[in-house]
C-alpha atoms as a PDB file:
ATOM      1  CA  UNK A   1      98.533  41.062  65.338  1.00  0.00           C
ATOM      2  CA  UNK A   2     102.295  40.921  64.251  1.00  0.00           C
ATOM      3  CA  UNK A   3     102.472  42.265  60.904  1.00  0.00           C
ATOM      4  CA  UNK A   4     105.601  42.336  59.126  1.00  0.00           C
ATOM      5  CA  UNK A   5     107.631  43.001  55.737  1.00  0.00           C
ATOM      6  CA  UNK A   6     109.732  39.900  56.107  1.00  0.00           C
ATOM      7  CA  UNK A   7     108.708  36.524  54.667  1.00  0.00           C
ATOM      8  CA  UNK A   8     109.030  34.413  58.579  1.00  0.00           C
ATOM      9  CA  UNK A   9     109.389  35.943  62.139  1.00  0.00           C
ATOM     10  CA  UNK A  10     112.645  35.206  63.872  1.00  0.00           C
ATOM     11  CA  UNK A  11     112.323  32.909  66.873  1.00  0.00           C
ATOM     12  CA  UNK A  12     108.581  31.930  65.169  1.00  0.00           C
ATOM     13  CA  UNK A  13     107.527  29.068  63.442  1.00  0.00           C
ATOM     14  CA  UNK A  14     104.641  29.499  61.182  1.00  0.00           C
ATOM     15  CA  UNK A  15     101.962  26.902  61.824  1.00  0.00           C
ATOM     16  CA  UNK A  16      99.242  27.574  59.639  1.00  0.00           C
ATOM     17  CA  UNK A  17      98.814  29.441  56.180  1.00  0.00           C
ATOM     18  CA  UNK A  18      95.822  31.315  55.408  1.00  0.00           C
ATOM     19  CA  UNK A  19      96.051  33.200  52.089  1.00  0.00           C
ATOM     20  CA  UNK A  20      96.779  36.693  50.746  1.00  0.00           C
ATOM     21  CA  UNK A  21      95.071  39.361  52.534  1.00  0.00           C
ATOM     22  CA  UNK A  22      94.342  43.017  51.126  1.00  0.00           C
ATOM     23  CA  UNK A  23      93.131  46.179  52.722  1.00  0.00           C
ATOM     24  CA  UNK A  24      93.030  49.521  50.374  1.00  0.00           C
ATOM     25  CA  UNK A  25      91.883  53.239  51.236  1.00  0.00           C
ATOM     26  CA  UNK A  26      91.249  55.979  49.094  1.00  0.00           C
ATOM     27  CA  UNK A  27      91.261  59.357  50.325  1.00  0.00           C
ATOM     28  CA  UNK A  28      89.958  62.713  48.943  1.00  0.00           C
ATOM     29  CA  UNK A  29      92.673  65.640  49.133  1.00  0.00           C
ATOM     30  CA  UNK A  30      90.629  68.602  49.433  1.00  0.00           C
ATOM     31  CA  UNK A  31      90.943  71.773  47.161  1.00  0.00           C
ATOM     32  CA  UNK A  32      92.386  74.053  49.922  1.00  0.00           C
ATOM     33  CA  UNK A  33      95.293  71.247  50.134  1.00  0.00           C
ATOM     34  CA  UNK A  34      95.469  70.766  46.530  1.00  0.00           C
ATOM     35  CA  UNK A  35      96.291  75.166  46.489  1.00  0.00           C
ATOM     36  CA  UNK A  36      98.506  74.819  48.847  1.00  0.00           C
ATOM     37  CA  UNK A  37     100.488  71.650  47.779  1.00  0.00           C
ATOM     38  CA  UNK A  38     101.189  73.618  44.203  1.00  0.00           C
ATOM     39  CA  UNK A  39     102.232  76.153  45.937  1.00  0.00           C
ATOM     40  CA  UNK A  40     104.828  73.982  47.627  1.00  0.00           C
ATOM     41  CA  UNK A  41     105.888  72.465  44.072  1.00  0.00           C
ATOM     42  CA  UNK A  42     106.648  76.169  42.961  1.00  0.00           C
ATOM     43  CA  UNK A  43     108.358  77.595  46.142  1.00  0.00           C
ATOM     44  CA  UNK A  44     109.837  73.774  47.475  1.00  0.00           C
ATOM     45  CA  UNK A  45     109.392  71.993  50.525  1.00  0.00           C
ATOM     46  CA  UNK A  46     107.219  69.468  52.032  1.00  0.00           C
ATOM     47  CA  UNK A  47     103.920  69.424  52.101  1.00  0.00           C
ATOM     48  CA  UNK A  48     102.896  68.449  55.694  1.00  0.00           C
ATOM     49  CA  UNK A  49      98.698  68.326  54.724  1.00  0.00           C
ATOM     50  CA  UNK A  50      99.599  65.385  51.849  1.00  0.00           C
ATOM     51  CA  UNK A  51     101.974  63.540  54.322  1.00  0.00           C
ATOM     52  CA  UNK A  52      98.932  63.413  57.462  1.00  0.00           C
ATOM     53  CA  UNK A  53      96.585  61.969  53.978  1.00  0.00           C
ATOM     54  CA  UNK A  54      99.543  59.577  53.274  1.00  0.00           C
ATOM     55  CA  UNK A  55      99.875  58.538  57.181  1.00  0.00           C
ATOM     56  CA  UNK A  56      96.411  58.315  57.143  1.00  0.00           C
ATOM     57  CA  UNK A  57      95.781  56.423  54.103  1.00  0.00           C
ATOM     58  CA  UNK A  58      98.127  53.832  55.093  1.00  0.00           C
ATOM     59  CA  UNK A  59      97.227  53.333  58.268  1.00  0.00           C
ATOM     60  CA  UNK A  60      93.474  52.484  57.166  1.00  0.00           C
ATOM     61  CA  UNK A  61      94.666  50.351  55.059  1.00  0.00           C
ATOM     62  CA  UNK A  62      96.678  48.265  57.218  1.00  0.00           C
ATOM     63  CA  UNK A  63      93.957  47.937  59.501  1.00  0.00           C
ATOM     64  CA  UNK A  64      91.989  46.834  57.112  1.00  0.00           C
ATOM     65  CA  UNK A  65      94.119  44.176  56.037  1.00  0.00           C
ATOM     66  CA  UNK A  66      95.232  42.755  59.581  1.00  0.00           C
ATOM     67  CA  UNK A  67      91.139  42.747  60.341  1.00  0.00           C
ATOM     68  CA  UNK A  68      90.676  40.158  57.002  1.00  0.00           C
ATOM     69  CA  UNK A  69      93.654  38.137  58.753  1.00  0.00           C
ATOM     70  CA  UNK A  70      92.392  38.119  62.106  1.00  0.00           C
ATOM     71  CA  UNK A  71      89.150  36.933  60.609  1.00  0.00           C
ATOM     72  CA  UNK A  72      90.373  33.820  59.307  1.00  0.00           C
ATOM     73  CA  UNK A  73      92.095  33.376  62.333  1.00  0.00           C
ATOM     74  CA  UNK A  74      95.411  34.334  61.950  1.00  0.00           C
ATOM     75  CA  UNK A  75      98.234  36.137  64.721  1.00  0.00           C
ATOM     76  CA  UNK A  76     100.452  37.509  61.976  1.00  0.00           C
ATOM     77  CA  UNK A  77     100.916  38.823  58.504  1.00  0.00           C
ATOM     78  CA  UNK A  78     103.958  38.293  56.734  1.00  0.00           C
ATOM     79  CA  UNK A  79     105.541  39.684  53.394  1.00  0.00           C
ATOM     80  CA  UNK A  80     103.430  42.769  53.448  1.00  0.00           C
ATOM     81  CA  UNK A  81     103.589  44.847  50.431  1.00  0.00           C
ATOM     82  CA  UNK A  82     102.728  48.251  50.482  1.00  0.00           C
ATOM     83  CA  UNK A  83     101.765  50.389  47.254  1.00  0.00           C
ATOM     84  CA  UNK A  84     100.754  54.387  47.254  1.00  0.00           C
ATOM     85  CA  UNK A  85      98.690  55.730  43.732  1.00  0.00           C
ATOM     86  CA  UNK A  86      97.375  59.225  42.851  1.00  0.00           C
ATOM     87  CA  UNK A  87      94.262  59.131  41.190  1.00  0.00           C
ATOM     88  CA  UNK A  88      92.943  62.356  39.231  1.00  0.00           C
ATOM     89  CA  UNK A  89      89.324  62.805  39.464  1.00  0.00           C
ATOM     90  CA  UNK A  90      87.461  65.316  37.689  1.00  0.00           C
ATOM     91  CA  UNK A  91      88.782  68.752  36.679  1.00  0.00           C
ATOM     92  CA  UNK A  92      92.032  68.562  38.390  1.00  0.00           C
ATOM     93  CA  UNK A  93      90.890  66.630  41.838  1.00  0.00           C
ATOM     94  CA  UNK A  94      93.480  64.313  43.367  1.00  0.00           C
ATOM     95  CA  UNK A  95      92.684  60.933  45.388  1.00  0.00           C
ATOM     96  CA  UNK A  96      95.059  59.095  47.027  1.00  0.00           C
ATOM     97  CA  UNK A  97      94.887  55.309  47.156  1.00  0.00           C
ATOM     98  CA  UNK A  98      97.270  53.280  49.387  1.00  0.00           C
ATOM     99  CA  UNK A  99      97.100  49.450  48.863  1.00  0.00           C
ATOM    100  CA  UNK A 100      98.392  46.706  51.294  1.00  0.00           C
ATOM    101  CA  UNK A 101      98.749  43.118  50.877  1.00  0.00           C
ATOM    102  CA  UNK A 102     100.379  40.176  52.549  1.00  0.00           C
ATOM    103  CA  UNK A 103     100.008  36.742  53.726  1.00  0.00           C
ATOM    104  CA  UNK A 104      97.864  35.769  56.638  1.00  0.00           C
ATOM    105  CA  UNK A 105      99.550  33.063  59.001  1.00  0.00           C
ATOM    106  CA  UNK A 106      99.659  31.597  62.263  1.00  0.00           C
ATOM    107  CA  UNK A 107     102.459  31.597  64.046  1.00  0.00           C
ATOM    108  CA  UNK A 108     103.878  30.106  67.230  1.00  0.00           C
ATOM    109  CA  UNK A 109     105.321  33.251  69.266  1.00  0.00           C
END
């Protein structure tokens, strides 16, 4: 499954359009993480335990969206928009939420 940011795929002609296509993940950041991130924000730096949720986030969610594609038979997914969210829960508890969309197609490559 091709899946790309650009609108068409260069040396591809696109046969077939199937639709928009979505696959979203939401993942807990646990407390220990959420400690240690503020104590990133105070000192600086990166905080490598929120990037792995990010990666991780994103990739589900990707996944998720070229499996709705493949489903209605599509090779590629085109225009794909990507969209990251923090989402308090509760007293202070952070979720992350990644979103990805595009449009399913088949293509001729």
């Amino acid at each position: 499954m091709l899946i790309t940011t650009t609108p068409t795929i260069q040396g591809a002609d696109i046969t077939s359009y199937y639709g928009i296509v979505t696959g979203e993940a939401i993942l807990g950041a646990n407390i220990f993480k959420d400690i240690f991130a503020s104590i990133r924000d105070i000192v600086g730096g990166r905080s490598a335990a929120y990037e792995e949720e990010l990666r991780r986030a994103r990739d589900t969610a990707i996944d998720e969206m070229a499996m709705e594609a493949e489903a209605l038979g599509a090779n590629a997914v085109v225009g794909v928009d990507l969209d990251y969210e923090t989402i308090q829960v509760g007293r202070g508890g952070t979720m992350l939420m990644v979103s990805a969309s595009g449009t399913a197609v088949k293509t001729t490559w």
